[in-house]
C-alpha atoms as a PDB file:
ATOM      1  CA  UNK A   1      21.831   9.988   2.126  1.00  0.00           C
ATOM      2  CA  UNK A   2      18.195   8.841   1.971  1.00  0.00           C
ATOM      3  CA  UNK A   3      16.290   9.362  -1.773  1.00  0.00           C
ATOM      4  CA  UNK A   4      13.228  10.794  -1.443  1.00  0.00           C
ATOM      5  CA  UNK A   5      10.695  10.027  -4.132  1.00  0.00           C
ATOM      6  CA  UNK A   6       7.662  11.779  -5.466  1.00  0.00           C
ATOM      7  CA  UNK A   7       6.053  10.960  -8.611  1.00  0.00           C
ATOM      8  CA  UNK A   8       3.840  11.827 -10.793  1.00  0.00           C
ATOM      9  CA  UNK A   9       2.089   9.254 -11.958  1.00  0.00           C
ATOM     10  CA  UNK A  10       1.471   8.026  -7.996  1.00  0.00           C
ATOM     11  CA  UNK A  11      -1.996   8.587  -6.044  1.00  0.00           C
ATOM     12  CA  UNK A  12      -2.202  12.330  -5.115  1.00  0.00           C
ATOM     13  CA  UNK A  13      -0.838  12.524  -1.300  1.00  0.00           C
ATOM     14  CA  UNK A  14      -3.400  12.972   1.487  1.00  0.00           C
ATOM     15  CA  UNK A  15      -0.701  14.546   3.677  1.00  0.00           C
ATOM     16  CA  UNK A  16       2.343  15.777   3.699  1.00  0.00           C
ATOM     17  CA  UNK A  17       4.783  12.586   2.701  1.00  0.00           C
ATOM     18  CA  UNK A  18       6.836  11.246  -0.089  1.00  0.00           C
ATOM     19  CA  UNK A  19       5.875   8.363  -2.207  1.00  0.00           C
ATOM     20  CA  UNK A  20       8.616   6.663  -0.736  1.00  0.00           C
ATOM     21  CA  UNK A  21      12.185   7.228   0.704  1.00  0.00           C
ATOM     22  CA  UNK A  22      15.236   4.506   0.127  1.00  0.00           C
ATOM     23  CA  UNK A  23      18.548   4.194   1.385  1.00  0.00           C
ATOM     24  CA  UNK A  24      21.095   1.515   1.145  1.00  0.00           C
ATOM     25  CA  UNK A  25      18.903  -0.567  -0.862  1.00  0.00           C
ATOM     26  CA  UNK A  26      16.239  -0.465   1.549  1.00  0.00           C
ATOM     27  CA  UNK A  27      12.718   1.409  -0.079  1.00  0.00           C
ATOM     28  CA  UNK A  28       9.951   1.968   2.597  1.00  0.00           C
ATOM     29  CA  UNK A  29       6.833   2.670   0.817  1.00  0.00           C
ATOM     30  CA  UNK A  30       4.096   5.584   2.565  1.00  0.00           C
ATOM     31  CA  UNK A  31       0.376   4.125   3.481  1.00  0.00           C
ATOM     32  CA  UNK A  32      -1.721   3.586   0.277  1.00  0.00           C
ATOM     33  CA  UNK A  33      -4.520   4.903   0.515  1.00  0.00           C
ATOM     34  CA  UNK A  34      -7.985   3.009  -1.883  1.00  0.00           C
ATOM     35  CA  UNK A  35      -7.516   6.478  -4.356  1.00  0.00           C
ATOM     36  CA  UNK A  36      -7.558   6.177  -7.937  1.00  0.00           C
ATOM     37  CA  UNK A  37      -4.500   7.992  -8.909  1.00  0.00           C
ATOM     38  CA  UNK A  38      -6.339   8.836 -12.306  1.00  0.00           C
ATOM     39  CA  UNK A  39      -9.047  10.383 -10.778  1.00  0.00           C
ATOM     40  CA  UNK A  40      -8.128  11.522  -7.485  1.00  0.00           C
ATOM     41  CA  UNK A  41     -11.347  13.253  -6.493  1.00  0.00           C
ATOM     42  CA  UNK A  42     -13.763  10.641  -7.468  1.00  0.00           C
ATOM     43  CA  UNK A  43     -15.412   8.542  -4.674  1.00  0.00           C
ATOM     44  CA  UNK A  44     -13.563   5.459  -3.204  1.00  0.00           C
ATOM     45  CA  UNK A  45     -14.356   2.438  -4.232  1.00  0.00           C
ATOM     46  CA  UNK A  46     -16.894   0.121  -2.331  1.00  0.00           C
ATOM     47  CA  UNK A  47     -16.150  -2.515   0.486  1.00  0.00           C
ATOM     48  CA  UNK A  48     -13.012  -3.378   1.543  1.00  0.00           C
ATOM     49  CA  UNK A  49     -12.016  -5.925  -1.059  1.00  0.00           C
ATOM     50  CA  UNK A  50     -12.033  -3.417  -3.599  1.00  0.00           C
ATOM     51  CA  UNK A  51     -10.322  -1.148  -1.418  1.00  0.00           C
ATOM     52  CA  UNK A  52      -7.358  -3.460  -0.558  1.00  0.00           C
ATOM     53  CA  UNK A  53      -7.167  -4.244  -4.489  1.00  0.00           C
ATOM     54  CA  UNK A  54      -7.110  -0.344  -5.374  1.00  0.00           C
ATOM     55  CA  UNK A  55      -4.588   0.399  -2.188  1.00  0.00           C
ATOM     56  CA  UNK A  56      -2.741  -2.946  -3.521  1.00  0.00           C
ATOM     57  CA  UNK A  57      -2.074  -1.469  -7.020  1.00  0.00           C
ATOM     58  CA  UNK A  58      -1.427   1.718  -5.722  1.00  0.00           C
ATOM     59  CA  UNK A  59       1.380   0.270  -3.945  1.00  0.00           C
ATOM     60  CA  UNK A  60       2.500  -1.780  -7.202  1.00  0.00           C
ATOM     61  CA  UNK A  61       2.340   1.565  -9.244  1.00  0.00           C
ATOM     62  CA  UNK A  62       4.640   3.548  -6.842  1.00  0.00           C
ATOM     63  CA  UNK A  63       7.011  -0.111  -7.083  1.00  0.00           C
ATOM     64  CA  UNK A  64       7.156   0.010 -10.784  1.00  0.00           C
ATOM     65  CA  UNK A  65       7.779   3.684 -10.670  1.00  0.00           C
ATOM     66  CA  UNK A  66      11.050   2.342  -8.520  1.00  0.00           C
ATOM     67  CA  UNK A  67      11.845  -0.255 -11.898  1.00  0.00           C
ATOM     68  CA  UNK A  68      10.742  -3.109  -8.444  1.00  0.00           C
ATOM     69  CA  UNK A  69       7.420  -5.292  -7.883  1.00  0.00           C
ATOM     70  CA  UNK A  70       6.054  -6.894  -5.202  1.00  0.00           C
ATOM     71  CA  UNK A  71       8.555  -9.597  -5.635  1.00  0.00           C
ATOM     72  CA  UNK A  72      10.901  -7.425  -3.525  1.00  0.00           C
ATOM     73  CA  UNK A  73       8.510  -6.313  -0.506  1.00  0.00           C
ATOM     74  CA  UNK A  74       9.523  -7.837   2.510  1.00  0.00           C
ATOM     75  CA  UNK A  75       6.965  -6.373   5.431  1.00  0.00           C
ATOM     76  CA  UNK A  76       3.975  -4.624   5.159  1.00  0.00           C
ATOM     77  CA  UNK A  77       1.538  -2.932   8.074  1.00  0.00           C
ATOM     78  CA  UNK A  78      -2.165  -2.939   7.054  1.00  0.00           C
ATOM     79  CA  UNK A  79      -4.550  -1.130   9.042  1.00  0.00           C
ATOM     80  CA  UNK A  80      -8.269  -1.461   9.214  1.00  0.00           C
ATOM     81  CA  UNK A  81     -10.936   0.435  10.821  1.00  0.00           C
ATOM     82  CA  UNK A  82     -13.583  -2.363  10.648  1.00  0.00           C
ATOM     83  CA  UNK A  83     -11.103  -5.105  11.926  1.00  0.00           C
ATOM     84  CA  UNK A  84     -13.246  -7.612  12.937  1.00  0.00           C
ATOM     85  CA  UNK A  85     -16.224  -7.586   9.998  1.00  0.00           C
ATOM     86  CA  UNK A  86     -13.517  -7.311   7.298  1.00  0.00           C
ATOM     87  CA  UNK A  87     -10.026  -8.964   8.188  1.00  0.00           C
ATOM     88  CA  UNK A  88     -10.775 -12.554   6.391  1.00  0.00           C
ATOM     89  CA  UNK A  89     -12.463 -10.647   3.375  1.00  0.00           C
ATOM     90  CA  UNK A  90      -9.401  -8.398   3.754  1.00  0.00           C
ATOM     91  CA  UNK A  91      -6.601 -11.386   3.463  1.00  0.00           C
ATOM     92  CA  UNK A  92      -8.458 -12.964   0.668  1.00  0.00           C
ATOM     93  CA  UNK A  93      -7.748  -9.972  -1.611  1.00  0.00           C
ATOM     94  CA  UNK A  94      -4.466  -9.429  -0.025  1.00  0.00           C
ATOM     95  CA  UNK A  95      -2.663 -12.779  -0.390  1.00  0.00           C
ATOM     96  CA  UNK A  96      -3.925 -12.883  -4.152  1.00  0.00           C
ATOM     97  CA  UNK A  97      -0.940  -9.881  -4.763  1.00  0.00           C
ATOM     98  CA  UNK A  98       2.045 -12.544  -3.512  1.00  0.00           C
ATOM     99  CA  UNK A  99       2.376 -16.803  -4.165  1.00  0.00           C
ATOM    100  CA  UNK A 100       2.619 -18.687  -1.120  1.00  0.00           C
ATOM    101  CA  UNK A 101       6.069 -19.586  -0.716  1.00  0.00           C
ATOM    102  CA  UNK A 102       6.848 -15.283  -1.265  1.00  0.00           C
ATOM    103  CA  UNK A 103       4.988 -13.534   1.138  1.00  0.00           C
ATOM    104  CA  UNK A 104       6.218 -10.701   3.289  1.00  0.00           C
ATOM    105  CA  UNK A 105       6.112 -10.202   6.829  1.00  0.00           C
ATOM    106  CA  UNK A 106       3.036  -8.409   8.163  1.00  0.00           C
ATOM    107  CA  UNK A 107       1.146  -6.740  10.567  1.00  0.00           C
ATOM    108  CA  UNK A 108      -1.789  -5.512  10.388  1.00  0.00           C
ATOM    109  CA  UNK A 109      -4.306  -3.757  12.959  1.00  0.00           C
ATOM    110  CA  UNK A 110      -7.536  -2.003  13.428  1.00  0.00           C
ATOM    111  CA  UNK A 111      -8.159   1.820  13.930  1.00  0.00           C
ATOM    112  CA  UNK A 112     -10.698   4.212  14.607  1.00  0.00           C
ATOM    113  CA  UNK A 113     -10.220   5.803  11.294  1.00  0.00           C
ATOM    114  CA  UNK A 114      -8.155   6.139   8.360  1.00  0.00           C
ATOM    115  CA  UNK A 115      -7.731   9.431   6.184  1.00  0.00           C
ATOM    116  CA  UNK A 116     -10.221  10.184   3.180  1.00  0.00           C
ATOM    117  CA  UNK A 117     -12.622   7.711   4.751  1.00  0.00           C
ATOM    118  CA  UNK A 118     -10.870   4.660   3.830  1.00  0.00           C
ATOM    119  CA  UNK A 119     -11.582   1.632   5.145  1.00  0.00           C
ATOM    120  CA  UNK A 120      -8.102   0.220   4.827  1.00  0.00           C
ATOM    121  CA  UNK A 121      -4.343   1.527   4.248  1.00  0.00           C
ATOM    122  CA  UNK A 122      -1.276  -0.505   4.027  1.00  0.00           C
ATOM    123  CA  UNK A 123       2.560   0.592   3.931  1.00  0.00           C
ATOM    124  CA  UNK A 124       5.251  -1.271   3.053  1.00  0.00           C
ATOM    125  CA  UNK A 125       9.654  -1.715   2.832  1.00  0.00           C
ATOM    126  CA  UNK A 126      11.008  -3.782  -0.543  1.00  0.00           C
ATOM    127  CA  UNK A 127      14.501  -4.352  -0.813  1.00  0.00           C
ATOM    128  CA  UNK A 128      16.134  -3.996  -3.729  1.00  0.00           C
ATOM    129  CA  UNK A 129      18.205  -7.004  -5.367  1.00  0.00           C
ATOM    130  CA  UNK A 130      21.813  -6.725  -4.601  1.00  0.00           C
END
């Protein structure tokens, strides 16, 4: 049976969703979204860099919360809504979170729009050590 996980000390949901759900060692991570989980209603933070580093640590908190890091993520979908102006900006924040020879597996895309405004959101799936 699949663990569901809520906590806390994560970024207030925007929807209906767990933190994250894990079975058989595998732990799928929900979208981040660029929130402050300390102050939820205050505004999001500006351009996309600071965005991905926010949605970034968001993701780390809700791994720590799981006693993992981002040592153990293995894919991860990002999603954009200005795709083309910020993607390079975008991957220079991003690839500062993993060394070279330990990144995951990605996607990542543009949309029309991402909840609370955001300008990006990224999910992920770690794997816990066996």
């Amino acid at each position: 049976m699949p663990d569901f996980h809520l906590f806390s000390k994560g970024p207030r949901p925007v929807a209906p969703f767990s933190h994250a759900v894990e079975s058989d060692g595998w732990v799928i991570l929900t979208g981040q979204m660029p929130t402050d989980p300390a102050a939820p209603d205050a505004p999001l933070p500006n351009g996309v860099a600071a965005q991905t580093r926010r949605v970034m640590d968001n993701l780390a908190l809700i791994l720590a919360e799981l006693d993992l890091d981002m040592s153990h993520v293995v894919q991860c979908r990002a999603y954009l809504t200005e795709f083309e102006r910020d993607y390079a900006t975008f991957n220079d924040t991003y690839q500062s979170y993993f060394p070279v020879d330990r990144r995951p597996a990605r996607t990542t895309i543009g949309v029309t729009a991402l909840a609370v405004g955001a300008l990006v959101e990224i999910d992920c799936v770690a794997r816990r050590p066996e």
